[in-house]
Protein backbone atom coordinates (compact mmCIF):
# COMPACT_ATOMS: atom_id res chain seq x y z
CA UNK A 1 13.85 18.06 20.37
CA UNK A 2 11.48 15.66 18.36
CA UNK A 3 12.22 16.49 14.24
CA UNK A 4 8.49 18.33 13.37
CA UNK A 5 8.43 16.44 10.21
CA UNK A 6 8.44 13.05 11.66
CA UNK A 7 6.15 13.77 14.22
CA UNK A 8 3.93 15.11 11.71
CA UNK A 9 4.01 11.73 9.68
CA UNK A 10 3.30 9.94 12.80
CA UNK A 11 0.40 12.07 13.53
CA UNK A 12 -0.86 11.12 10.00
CA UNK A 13 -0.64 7.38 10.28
CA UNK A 14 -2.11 7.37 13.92
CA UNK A 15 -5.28 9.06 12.62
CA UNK A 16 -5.38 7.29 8.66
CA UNK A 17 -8.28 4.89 8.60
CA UNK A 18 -7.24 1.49 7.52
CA UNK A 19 -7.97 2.59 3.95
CA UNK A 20 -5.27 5.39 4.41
CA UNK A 21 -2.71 2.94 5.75
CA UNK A 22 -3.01 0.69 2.71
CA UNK A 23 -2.71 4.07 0.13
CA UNK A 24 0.37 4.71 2.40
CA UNK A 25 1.64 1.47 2.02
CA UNK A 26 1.14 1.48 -1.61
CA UNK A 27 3.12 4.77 -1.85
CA UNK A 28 6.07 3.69 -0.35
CA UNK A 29 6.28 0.79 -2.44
CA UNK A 30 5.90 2.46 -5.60
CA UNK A 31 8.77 4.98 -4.07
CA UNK A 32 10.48 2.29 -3.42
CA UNK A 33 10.39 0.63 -6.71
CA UNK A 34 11.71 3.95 -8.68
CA UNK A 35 14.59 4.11 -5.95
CA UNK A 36 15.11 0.05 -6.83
CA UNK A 37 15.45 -0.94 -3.35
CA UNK A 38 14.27 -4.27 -3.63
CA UNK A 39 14.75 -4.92 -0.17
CA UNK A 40 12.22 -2.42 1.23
CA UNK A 41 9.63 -2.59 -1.75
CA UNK A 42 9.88 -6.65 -0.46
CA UNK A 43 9.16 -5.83 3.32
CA UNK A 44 6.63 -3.59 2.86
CA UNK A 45 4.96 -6.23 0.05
CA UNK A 46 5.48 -8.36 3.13
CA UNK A 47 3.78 -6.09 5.29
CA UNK A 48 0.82 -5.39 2.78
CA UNK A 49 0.28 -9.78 2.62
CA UNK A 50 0.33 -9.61 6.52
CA UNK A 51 -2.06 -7.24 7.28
CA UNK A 52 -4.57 -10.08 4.17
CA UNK A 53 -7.62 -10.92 6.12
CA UNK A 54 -8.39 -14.03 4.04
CA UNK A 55 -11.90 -14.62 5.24
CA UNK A 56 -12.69 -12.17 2.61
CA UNK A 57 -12.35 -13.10 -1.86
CA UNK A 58 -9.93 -10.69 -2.95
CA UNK A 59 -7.43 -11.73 -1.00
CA UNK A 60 -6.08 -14.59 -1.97
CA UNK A 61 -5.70 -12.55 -5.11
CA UNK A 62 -4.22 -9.80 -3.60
CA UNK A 63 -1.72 -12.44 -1.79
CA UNK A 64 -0.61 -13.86 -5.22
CA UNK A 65 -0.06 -10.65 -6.75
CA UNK A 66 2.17 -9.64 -3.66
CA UNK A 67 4.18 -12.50 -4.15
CA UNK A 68 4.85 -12.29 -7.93
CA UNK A 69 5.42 -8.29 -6.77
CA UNK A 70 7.81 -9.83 -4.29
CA UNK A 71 9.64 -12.33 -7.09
CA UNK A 72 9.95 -9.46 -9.77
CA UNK A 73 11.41 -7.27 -7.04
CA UNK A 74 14.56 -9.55 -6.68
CA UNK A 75 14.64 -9.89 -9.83
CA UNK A 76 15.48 -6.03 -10.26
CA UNK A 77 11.65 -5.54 -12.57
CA UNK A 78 10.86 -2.78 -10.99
CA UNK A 79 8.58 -1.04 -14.07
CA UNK A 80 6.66 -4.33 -13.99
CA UNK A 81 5.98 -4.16 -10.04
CA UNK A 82 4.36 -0.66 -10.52
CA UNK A 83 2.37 -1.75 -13.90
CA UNK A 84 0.58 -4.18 -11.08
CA UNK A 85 1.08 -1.80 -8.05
CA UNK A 86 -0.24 1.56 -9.43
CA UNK A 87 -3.71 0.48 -10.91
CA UNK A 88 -4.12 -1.43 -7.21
CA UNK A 89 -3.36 1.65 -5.29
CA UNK A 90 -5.67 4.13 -7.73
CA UNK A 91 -8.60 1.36 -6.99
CA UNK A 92 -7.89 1.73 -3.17
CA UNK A 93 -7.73 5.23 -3.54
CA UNK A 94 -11.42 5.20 -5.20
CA UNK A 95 -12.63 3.05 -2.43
CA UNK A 96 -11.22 5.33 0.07
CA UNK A 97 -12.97 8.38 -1.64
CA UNK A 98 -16.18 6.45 -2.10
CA UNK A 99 -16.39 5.34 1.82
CA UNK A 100 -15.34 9.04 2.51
CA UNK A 101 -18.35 10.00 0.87
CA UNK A 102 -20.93 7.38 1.93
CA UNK A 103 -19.90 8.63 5.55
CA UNK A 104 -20.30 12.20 4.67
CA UNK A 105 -23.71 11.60 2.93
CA UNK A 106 -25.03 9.50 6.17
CA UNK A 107 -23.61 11.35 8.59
């Protein structure tokens, strides 16, 4: 018997809009940073630089910060990854809400 609460999380990332994905991926590593688990707060920074498209500005910005993210993680500064992390995830949160809206109002 499939456990109800993962299949419920799977649900919600099969239907998040790419927006969504990068909140969730925000969340985690800012969970992962308060349980100092450098090593998953790193592959999910990893997985955050991956999913860059570079054709567009910020993200060769957004690539930097990942990295330093990356550097302070192994070096256990885990209240200085979320000072950078939380402000980025609240802005992506606002764009989320703000495209949610636009639709809504078109629609």
């Amino acid at each position: 018997m499939r456990n109800p609460q993962l299949e419920y999380q799977r649900q919600s990332v099969m239907n998040a809009s790419p927006l969504k994905l990068v909140i969730k991926l925000y969340d985690l590593a800012i969970q992962a940073s308060y349980r100092e688990d450098d090593q998953r707060l790193r592959e999910i920074l990893s997985t955050l630089i991956k999913g860059l498209d570079f054709n567009h500005e910020p993200a060769d910005q957004l690539f930097n910060l990942y990295r330093y993210c990356q550097d302070l993680s192994r070096e256990k500064k885990f209240d200085e990854v979320r000072e950078i992390l939380d402000p980025l995830r609240d802005a992506w949160e606002a764009s989320a809400t703000q495209a949610t809206m636009e639709s809504a109002s078109s629609g």
